[in-house]
N, C-alpha and C. Protein backbone atom coordinates (compact mmCIF):
# COMPACT_ATOMS: atom_id res chain seq x y z
N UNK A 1 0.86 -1.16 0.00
CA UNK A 1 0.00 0.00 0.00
C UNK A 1 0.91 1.23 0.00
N UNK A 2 0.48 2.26 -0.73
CA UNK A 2 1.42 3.54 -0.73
C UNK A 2 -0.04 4.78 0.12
N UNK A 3 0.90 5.67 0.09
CA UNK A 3 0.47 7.07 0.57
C UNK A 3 0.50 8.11 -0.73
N UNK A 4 -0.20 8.83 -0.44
CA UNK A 4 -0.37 9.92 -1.93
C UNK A 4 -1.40 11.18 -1.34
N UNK A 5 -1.03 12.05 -1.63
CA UNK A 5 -1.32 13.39 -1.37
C UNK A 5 -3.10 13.39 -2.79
N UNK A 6 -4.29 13.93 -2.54
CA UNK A 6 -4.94 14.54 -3.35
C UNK A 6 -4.52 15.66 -3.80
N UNK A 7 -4.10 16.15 -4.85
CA UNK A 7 -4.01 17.56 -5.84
C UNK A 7 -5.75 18.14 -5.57
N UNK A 8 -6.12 19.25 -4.93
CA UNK A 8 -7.58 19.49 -5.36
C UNK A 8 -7.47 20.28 -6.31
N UNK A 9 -8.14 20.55 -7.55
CA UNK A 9 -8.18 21.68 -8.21
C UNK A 9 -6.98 21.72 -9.45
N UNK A 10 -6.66 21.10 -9.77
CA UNK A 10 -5.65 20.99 -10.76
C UNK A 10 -5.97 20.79 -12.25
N UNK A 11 -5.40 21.53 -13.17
CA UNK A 11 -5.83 21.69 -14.48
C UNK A 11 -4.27 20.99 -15.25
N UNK A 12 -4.60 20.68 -16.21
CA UNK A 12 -3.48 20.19 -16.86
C UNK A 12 -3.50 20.05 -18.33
N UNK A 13 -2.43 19.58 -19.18
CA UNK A 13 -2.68 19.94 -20.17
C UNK A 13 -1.92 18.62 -21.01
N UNK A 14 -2.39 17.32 -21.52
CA UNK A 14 -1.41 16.07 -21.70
C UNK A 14 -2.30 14.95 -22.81
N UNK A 15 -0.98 14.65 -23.44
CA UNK A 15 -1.54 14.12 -24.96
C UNK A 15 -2.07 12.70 -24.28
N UNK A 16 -3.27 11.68 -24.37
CA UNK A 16 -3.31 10.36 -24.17
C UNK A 16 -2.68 9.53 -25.13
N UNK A 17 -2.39 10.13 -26.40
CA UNK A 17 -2.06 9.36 -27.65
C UNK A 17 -0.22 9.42 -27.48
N UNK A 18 0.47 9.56 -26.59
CA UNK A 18 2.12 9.95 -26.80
C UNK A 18 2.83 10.24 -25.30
N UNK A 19 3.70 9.87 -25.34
CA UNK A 19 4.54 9.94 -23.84
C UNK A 19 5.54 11.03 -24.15
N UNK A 20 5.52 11.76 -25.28
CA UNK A 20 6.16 12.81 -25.53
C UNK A 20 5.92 13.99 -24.61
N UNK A 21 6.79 14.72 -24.33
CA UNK A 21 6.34 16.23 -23.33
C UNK A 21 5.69 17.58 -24.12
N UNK A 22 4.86 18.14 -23.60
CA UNK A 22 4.39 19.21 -24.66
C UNK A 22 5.17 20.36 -24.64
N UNK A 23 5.36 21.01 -25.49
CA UNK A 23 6.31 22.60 -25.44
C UNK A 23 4.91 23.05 -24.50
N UNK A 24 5.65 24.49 -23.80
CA UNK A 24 4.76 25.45 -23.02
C UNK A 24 3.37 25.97 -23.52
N UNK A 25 4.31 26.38 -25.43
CA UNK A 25 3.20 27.02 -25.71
C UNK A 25 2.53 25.80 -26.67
N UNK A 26 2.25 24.48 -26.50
CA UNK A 26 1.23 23.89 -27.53
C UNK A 26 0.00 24.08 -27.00
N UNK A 27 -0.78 24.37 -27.83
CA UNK A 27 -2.00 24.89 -27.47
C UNK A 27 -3.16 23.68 -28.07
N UNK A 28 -2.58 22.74 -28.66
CA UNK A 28 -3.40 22.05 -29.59
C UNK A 28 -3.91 20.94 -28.74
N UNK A 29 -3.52 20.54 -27.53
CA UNK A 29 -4.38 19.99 -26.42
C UNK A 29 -4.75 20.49 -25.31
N UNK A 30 -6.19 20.37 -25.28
CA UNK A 30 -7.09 21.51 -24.39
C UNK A 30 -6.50 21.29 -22.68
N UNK A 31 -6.93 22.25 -22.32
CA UNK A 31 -6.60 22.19 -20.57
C UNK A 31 -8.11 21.75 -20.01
N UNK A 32 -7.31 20.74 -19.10
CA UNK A 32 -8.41 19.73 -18.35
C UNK A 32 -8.17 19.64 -16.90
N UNK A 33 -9.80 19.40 -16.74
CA UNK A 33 -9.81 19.08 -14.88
C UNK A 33 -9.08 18.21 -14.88
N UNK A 34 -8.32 17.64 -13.60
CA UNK A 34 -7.62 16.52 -13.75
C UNK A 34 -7.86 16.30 -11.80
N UNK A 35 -7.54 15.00 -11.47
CA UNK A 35 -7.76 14.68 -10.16
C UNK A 35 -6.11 13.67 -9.71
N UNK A 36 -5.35 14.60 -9.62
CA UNK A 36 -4.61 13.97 -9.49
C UNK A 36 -4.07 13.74 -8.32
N UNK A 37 -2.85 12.54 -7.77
CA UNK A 37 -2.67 12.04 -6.78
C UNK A 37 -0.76 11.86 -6.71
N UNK A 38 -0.22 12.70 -6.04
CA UNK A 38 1.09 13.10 -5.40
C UNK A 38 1.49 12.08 -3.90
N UNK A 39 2.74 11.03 -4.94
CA UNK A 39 3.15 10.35 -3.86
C UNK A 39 3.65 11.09 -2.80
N UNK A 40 3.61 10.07 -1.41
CA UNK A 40 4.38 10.87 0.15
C UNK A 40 5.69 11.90 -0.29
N UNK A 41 5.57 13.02 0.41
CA UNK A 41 6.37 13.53 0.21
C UNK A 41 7.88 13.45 1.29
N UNK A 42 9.12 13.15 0.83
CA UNK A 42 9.80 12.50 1.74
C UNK A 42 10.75 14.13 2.47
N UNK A 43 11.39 13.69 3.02
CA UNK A 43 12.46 14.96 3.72
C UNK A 43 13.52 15.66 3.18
N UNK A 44 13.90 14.86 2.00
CA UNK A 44 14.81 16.14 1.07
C UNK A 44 14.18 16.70 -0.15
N UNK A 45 13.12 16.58 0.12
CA UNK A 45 11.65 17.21 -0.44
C UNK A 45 11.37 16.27 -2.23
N UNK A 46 12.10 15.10 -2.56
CA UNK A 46 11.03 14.51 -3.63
C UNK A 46 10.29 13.52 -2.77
N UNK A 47 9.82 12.54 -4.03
CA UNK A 47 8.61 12.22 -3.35
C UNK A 47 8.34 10.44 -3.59
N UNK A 48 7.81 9.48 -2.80
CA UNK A 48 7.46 8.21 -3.21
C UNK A 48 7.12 8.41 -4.49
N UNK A 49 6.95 7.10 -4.43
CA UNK A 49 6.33 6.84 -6.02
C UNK A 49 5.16 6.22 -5.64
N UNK A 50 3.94 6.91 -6.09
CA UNK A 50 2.74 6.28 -5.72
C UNK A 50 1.93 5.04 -6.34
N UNK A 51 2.28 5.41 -7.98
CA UNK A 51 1.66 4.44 -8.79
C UNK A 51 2.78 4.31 -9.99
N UNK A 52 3.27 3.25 -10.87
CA UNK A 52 4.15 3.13 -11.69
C UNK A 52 3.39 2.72 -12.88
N UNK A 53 4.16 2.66 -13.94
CA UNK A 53 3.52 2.33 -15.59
C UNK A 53 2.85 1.06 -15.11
N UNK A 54 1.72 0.55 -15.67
CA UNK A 54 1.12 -0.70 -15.56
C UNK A 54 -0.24 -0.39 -14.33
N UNK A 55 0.20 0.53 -13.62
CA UNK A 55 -0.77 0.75 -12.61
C UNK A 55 -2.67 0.76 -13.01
N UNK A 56 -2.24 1.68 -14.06
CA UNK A 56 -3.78 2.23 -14.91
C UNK A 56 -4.83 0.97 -14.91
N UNK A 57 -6.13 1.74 -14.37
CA UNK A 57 -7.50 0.45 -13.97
C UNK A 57 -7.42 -0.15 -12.69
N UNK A 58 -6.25 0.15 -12.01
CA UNK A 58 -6.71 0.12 -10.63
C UNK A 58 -7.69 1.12 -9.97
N UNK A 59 -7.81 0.46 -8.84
CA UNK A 59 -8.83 1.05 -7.86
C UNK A 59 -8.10 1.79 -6.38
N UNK A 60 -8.47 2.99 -6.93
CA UNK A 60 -7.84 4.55 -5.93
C UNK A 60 -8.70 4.27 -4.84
N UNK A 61 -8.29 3.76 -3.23
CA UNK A 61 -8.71 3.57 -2.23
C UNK A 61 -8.73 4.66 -1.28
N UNK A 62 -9.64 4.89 -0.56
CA UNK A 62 -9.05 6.32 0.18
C UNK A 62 -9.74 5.57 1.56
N UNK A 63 -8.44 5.49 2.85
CA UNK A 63 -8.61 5.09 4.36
C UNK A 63 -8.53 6.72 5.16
N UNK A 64 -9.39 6.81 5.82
CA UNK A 64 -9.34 7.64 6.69
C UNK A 64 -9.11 6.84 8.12
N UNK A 65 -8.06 8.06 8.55
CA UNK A 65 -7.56 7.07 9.93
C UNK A 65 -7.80 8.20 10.68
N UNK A 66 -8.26 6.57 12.19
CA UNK A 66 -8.94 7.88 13.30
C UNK A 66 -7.84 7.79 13.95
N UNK A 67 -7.71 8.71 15.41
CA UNK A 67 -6.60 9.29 16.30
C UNK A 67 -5.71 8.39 16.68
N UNK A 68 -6.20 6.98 16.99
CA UNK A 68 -6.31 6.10 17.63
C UNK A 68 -5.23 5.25 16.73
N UNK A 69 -5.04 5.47 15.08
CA UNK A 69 -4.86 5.01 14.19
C UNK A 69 -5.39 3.48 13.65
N UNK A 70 -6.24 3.59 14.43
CA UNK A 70 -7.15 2.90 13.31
C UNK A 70 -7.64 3.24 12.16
N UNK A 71 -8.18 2.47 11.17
CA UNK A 71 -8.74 3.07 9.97
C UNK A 71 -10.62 3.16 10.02
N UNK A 72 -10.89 4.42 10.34
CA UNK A 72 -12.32 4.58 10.55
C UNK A 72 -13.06 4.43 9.40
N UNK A 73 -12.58 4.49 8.21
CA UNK A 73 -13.74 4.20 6.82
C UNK A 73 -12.79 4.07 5.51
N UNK A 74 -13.40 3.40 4.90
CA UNK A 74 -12.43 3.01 3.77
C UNK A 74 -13.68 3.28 2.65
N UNK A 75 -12.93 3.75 1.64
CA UNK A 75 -13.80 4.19 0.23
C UNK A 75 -13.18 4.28 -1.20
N UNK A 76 -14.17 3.34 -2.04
CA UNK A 76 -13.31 3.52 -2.92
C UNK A 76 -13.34 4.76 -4.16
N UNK A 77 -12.42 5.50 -4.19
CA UNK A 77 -12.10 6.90 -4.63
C UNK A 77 -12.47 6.97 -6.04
N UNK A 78 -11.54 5.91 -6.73
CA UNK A 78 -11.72 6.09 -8.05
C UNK A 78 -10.84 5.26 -8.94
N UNK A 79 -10.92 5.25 -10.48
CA UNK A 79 -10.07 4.47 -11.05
C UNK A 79 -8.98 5.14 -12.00
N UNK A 80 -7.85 5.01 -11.51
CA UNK A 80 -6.60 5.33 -12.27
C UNK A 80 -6.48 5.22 -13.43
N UNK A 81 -6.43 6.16 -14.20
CA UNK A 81 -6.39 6.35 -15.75
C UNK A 81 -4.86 6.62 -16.61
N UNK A 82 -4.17 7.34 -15.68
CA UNK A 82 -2.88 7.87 -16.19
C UNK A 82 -2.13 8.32 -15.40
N UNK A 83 -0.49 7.82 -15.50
CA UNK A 83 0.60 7.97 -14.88
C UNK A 83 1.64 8.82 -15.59
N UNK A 84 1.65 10.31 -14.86
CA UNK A 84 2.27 10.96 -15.77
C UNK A 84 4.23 11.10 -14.83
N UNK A 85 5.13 11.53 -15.76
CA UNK A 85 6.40 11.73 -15.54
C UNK A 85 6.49 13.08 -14.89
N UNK A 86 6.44 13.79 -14.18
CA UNK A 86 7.32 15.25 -14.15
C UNK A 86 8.47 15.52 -13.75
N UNK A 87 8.63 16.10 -14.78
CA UNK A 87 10.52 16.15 -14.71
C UNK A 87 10.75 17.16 -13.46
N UNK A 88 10.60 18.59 -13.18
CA UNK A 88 10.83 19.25 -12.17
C UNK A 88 10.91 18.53 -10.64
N UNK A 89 9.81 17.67 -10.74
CA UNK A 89 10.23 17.00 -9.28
C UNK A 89 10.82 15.85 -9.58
N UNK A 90 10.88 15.50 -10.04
CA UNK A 90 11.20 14.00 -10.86
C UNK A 90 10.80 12.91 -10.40
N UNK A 91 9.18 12.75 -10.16
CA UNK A 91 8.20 12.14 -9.56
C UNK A 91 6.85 12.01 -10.18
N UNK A 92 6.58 10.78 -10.16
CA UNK A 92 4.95 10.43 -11.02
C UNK A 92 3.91 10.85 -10.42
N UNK A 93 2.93 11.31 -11.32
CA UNK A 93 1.92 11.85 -10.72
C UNK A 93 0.83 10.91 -11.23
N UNK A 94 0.12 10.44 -10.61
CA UNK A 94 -1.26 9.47 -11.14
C UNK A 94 -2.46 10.94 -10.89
N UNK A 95 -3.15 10.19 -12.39
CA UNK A 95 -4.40 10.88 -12.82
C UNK A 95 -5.34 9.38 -12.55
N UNK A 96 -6.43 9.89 -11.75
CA UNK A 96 -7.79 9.28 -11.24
C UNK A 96 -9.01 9.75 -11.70
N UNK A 97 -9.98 9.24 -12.49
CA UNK A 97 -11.27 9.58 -12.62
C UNK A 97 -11.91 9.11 -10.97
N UNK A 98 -12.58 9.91 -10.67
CA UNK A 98 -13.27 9.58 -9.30
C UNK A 98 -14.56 8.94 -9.67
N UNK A 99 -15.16 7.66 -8.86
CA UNK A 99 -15.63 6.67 -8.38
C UNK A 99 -17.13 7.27 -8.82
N UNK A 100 -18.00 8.23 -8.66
CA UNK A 100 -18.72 8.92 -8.88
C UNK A 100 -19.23 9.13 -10.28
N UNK A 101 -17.77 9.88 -10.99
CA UNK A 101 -17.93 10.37 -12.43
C UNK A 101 -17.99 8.41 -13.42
N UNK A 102 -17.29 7.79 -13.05
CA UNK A 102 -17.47 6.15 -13.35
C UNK A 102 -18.75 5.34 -13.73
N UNK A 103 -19.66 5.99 -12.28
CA UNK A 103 -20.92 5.47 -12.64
C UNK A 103 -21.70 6.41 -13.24
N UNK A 104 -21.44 7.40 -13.45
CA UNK A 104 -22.49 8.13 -14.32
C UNK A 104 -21.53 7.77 -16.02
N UNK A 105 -20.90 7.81 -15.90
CA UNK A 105 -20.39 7.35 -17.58
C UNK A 105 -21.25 5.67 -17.56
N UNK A 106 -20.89 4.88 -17.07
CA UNK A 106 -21.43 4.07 -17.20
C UNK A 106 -23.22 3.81 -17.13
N UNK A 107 -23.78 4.68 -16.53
CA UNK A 107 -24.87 4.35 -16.15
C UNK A 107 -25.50 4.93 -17.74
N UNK A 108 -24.76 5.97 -18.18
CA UNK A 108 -24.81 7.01 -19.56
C UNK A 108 -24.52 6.35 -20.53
N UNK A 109 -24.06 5.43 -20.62
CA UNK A 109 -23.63 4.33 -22.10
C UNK A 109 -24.85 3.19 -22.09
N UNK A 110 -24.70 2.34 -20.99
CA UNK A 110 -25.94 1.49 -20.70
C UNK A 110 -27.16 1.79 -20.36
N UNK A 111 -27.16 2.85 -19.94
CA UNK A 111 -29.03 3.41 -19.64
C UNK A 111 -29.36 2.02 -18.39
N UNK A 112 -28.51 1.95 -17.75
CA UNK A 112 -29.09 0.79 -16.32
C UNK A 112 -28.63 1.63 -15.27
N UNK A 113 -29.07 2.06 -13.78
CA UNK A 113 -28.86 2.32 -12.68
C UNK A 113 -27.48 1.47 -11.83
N UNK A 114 -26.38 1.81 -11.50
CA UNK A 114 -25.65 1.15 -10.60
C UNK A 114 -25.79 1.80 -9.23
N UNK A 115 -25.73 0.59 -8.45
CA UNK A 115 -25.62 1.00 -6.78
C UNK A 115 -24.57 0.42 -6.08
N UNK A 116 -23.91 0.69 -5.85
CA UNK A 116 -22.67 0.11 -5.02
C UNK A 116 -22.84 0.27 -3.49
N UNK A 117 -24.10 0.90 -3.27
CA UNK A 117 -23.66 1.20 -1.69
C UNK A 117 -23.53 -0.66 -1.25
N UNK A 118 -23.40 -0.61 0.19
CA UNK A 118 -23.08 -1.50 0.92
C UNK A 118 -23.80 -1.41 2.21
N UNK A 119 -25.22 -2.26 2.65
CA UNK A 119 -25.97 -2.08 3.95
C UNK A 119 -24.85 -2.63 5.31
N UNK A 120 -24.71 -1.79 6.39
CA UNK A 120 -23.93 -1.65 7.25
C UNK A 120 -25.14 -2.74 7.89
N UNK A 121 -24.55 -4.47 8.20
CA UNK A 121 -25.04 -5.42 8.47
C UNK A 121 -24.48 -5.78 10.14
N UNK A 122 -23.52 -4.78 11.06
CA UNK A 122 -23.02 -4.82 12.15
C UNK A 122 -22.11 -6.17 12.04
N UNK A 123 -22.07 -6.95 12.83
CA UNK A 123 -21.08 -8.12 13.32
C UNK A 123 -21.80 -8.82 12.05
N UNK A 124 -23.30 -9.21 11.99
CA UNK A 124 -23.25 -9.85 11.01
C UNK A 124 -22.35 -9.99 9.44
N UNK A 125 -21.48 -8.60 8.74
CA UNK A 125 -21.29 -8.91 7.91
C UNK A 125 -19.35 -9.29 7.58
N UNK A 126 -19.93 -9.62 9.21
CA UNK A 126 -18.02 -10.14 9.04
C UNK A 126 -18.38 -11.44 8.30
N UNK A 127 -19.42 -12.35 8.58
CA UNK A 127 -19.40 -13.33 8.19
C UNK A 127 -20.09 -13.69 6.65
N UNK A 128 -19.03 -13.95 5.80
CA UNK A 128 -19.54 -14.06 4.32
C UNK A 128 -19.60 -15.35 3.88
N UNK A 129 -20.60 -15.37 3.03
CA UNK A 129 -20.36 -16.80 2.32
C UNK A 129 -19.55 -16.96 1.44
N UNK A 130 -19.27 -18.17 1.19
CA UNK A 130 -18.42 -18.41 0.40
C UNK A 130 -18.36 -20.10 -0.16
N UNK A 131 -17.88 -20.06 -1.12
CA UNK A 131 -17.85 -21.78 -1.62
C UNK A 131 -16.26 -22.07 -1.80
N UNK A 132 -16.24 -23.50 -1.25
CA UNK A 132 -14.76 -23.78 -1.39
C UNK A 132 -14.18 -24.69 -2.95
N UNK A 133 -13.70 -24.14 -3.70
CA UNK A 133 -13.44 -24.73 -5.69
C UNK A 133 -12.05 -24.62 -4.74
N UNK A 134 -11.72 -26.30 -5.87
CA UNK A 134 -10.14 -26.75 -6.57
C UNK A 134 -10.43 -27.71 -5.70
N UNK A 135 -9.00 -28.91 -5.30
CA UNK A 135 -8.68 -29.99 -4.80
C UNK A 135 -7.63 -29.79 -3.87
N UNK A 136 -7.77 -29.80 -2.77
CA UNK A 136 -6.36 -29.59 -2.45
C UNK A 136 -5.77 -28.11 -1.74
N UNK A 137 -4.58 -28.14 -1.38
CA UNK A 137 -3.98 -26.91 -0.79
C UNK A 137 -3.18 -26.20 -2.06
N UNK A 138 -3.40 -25.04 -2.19
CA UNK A 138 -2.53 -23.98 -3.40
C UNK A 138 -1.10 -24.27 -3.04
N UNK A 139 -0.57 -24.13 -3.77
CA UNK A 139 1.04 -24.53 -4.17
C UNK A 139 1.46 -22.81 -3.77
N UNK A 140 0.28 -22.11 -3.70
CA UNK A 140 0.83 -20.70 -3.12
C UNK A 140 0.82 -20.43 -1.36
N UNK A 141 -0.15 -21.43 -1.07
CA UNK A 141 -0.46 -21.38 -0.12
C UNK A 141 -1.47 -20.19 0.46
N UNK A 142 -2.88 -19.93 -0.71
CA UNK A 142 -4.00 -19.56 -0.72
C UNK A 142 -5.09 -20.13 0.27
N UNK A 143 -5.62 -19.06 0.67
CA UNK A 143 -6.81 -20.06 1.34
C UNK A 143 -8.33 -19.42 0.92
């Protein structure tokens, strides 16, 4: 698991078709909302690496931790679209569509309603069902 800063409010300006860098002044790709996500920042001021090439289509988790450090709620944020380079810090920045904008694209292509909530079932929903498939113990040692 990594740590990563939210960017709020960030506009940007980046080809999907090319890993090339844009001059200052190309104007020929529009400036966009962007939701991006800034690995931990360390003490000689660069920064983790939050998400690497291959990352894209994961699922952006966001834990809020209480005082206590426990983790009081877990949610899922959104899905990672793009991992960009910046040279000035010389640190990746992941671009996230948020969890929200997902189901309305989707709900907007298919014309079907999604609900993801989850009914808060108390102690009951520690306990899940489940069916046990294969023969045997995993050679990974899965359970």
């Amino acid at each position: 698991m990594t740590k990563g800063c939210v960017i709020d409010e960030a506009k940007l300006r980046w080809n999907p078709e090319s890993t090339d860098p844009l001059p200052e002044n190309d104007t020929s790709v529009p400036v966009s909302d962007a939701y991006p996500v800034l690995g931990e920042a360390l003490p000689d001021g660069t920064f983790k690496d939050f998400a690497l090439g291959g990352d894209s289509g994961s699922l952006l988790v966001r834990l809020t931790q209480h005082p206590t450090n426990a983790v009081s709620l877990t949610e899922a944020a959104g899905i990672v679209y793009g991992i960009i380079w910046e040279d000035p810090k010389q640190a990746f920045v992941v671009l996230y569509i948020p969890l929200n904008d997902v189901i309305k694209n989707i709900e907007a292509t298919t014309g079907q309603t999604v609900n993801v909530s989850v009914p808060d079932v108390g102690q009951a929903g520690l306990a899940w069902n489940y069916e046990e498939l294969g023969k045997g113990k995993s050679i990974y040692d899965l359970k």
